[in-house]
N, C-alpha and C. Protein backbone atom coordinates (compact mmCIF):
# COMPACT_ATOMS: atom_id res chain seq x y z
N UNK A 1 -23.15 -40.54 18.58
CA UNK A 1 -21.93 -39.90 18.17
C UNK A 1 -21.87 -38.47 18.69
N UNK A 2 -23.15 -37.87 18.49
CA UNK A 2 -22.94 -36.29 19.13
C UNK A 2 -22.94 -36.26 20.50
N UNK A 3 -24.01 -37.03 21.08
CA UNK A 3 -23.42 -37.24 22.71
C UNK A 3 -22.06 -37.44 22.69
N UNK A 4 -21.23 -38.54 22.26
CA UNK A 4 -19.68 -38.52 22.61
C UNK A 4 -18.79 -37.44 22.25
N UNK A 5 -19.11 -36.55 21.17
CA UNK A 5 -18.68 -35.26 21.15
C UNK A 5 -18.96 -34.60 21.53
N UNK A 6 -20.28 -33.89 22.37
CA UNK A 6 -20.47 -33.66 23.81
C UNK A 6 -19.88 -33.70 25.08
N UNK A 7 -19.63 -35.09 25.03
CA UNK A 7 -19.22 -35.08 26.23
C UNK A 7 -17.56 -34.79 26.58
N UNK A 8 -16.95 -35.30 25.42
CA UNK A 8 -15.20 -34.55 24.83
C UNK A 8 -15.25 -33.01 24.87
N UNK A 9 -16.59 -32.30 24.58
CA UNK A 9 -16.22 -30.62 24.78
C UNK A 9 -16.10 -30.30 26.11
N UNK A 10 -16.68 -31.09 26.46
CA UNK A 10 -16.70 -30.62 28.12
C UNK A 10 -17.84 -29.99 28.37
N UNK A 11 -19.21 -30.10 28.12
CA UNK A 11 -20.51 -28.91 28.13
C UNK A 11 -19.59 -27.69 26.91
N UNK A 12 -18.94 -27.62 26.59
CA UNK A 12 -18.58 -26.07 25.37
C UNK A 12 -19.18 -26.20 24.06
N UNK A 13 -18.68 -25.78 23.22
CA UNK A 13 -18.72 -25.78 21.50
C UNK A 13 -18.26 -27.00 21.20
N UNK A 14 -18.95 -27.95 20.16
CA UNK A 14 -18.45 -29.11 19.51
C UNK A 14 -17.57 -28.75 18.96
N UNK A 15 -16.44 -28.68 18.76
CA UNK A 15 -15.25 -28.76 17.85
C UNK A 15 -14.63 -29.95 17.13
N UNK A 16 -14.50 -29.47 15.43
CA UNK A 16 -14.13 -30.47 14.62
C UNK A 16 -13.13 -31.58 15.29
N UNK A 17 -12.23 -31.34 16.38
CA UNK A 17 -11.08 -32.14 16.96
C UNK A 17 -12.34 -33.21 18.13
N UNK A 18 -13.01 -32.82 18.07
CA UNK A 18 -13.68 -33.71 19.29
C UNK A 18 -14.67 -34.75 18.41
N UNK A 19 -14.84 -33.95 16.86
CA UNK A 19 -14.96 -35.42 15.72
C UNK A 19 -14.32 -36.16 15.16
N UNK A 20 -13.03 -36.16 15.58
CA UNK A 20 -12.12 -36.69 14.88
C UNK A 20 -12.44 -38.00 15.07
N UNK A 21 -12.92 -38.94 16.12
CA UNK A 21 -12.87 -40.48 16.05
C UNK A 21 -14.19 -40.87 15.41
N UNK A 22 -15.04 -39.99 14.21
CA UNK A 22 -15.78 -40.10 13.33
C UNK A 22 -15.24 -40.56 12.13
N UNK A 23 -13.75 -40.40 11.79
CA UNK A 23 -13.78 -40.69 10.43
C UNK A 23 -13.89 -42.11 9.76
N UNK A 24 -14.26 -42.06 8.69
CA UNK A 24 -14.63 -43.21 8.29
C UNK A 24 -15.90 -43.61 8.71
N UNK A 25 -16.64 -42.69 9.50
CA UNK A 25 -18.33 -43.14 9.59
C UNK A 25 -19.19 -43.66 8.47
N UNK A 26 -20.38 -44.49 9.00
CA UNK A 26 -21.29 -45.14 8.18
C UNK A 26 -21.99 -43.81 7.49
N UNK A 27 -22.18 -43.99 6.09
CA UNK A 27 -22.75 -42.47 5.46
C UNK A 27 -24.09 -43.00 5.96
N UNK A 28 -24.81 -41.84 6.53
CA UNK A 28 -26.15 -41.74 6.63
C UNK A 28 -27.26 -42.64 5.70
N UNK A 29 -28.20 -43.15 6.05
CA UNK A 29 -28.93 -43.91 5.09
C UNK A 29 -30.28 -42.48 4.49
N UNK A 30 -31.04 -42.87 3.30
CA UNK A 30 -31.42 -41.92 3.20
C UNK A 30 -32.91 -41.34 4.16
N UNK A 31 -33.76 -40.55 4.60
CA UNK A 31 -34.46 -40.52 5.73
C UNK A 31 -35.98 -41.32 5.17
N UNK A 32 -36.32 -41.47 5.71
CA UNK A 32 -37.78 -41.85 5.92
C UNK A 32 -38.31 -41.03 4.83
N UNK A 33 -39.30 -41.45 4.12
CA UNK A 33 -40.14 -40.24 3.16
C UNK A 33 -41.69 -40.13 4.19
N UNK A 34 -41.94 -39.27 3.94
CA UNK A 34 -43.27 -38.14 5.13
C UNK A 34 -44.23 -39.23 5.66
N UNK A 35 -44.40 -39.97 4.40
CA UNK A 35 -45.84 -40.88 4.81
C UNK A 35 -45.25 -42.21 5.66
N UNK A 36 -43.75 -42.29 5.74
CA UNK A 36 -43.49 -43.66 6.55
C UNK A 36 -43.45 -43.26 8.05
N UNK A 37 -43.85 -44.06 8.60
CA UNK A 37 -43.70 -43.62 10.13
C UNK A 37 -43.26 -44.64 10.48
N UNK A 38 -41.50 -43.92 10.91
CA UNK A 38 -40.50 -44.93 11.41
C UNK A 38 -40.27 -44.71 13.07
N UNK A 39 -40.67 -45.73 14.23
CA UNK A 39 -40.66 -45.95 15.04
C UNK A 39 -39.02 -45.42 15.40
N UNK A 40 -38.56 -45.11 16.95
CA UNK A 40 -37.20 -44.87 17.45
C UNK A 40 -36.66 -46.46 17.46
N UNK A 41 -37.43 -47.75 17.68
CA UNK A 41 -37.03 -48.65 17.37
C UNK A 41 -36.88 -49.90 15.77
N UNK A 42 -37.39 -49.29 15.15
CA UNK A 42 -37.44 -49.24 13.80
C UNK A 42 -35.84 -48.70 13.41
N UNK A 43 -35.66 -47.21 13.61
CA UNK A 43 -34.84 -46.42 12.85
C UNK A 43 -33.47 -47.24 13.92
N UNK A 44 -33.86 -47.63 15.13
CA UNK A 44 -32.64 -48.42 15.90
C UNK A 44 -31.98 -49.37 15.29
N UNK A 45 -32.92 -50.24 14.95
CA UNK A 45 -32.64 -51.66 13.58
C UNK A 45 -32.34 -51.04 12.72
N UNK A 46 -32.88 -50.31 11.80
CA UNK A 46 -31.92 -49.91 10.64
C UNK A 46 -30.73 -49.59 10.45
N UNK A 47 -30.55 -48.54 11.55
CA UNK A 47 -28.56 -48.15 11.78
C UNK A 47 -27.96 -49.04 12.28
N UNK A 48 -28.76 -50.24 13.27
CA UNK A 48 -27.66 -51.40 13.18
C UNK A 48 -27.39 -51.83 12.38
N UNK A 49 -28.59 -52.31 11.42
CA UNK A 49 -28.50 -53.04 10.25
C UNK A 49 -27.12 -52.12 8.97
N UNK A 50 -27.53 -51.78 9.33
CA UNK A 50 -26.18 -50.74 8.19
C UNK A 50 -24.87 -50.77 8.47
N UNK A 51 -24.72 -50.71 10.13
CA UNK A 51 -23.32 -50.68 10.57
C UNK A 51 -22.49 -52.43 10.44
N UNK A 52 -23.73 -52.96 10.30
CA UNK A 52 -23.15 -54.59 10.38
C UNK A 52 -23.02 -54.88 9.58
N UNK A 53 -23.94 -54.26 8.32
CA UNK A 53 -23.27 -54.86 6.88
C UNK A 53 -22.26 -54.27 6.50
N UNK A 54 -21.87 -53.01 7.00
CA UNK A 54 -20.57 -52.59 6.40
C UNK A 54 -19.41 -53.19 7.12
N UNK A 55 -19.79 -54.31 8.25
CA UNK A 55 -18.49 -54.70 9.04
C UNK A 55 -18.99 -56.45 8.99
N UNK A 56 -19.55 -56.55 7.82
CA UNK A 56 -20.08 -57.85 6.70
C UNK A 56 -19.92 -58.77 8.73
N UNK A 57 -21.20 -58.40 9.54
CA UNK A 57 -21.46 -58.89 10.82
C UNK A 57 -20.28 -59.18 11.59
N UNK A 58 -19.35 -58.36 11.50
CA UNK A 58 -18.19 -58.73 12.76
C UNK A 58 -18.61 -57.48 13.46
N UNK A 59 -18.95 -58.28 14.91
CA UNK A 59 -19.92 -57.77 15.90
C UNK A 59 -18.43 -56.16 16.90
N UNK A 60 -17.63 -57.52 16.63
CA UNK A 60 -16.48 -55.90 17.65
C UNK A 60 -16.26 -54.67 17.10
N UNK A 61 -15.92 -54.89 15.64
CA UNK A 61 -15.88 -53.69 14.90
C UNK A 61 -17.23 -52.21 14.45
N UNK A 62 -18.35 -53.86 14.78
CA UNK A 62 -19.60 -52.81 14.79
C UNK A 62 -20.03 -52.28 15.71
N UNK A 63 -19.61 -52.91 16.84
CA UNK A 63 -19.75 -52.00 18.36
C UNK A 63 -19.21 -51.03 18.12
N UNK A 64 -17.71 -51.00 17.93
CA UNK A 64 -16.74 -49.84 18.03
C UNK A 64 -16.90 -48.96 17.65
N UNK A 65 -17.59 -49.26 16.31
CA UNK A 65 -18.17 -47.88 15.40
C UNK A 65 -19.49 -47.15 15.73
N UNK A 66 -20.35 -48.19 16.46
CA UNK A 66 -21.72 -47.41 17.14
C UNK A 66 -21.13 -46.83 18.15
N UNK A 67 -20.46 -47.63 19.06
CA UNK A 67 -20.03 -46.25 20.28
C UNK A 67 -20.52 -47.19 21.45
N UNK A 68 -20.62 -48.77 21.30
CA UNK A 68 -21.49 -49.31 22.47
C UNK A 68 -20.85 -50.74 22.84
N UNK A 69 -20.61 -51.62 23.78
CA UNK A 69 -19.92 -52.34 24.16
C UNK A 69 -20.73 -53.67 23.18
N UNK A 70 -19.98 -54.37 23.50
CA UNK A 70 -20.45 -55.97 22.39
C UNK A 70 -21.23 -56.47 22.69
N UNK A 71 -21.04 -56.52 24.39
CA UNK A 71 -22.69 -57.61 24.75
C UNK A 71 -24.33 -56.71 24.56
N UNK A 72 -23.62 -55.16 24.75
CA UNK A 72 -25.09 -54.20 24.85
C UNK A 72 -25.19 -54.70 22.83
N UNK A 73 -24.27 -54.86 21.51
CA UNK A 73 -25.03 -54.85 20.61
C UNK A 73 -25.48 -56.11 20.47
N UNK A 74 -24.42 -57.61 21.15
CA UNK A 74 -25.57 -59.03 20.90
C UNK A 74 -26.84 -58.44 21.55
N UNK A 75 -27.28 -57.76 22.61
CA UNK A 75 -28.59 -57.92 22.64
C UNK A 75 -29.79 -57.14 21.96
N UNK A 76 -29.26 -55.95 21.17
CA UNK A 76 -29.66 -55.47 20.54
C UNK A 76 -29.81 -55.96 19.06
N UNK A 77 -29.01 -56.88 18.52
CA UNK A 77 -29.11 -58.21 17.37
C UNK A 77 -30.21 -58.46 17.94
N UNK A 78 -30.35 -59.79 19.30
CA UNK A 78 -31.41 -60.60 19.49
C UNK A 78 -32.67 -59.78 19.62
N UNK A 79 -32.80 -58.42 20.24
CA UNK A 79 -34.24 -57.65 20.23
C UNK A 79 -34.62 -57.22 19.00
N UNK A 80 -33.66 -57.30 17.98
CA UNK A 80 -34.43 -56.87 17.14
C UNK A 80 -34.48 -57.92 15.86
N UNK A 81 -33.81 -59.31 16.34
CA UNK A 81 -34.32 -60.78 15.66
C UNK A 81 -33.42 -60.51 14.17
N UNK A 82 -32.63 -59.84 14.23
CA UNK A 82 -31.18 -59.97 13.29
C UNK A 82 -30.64 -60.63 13.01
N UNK A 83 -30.14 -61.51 11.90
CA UNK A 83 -29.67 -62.83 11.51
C UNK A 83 -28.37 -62.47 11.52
N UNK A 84 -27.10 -62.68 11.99
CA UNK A 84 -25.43 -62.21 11.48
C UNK A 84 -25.57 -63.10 10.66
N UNK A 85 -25.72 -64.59 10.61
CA UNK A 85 -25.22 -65.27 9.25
C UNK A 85 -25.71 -64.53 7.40
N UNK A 86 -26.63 -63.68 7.86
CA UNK A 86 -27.17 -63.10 6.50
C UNK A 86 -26.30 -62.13 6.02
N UNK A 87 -25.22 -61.58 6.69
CA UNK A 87 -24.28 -60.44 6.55
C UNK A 87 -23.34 -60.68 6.21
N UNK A 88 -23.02 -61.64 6.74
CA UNK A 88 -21.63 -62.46 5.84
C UNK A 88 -21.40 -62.46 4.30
C-alpha cells in the first residue's frame, strides 16, 4: 500500500490524497509478541489470510484490496496451501 502511495507522489511527500484508495482497509492484525518469530513468509499468509476472510474468499475483491492481480494471489493461496472453501 505505501509503495502505491509512493509511487502516486511521484518520489515527493505521501499525501493524504494519494491514500485515498485505502479506505475501507483491512484493520491491521495485532503484531507478533517479542518471543514469536514471524517469518516475511509467515506474516505473507497471515495478511492474506485476513484479507480473504474479510472478502469471506472472493479471490477478485481480495486482489483488489492487496494491490495484486488474481492469478499472482491464486498462486500465493496455493504456496501457502490455503483452503478458500474454509472462508466461505
Amino acid at each position: 500500500m505505501l509503495e502505491r502511495a509512493w509511487i502516486l507522489s511521484d518520489g515527493g511527500p505521501i499525501r493524504t490524497d494519494h491514500l485515498a484508495h485505502l479506505s475501507g482497509a483491512v484493520a491491521p492484525t495485532a503484531p507478533p509478541s517479542e518471543d514469536e518469530n514471524l517469518s516475511l513468509e509467515a506474516a505473507e499468509k497471515r495478511h492474506i489470510l485476513e484479507v480473504l476472510k474479510r472478502f469471506r474468499g472472493r479471490v477478485p475483491e481480495a486482489a483488489e484490496k492487496l494491490g495484486i492481480s488474481k492469478p499472482t494471489l491464486y498462486r500465493k493461496i496455493s504456496e501457502h496451501g490455503i483452503d478458500l472453501k474454509e472462508l466461505k
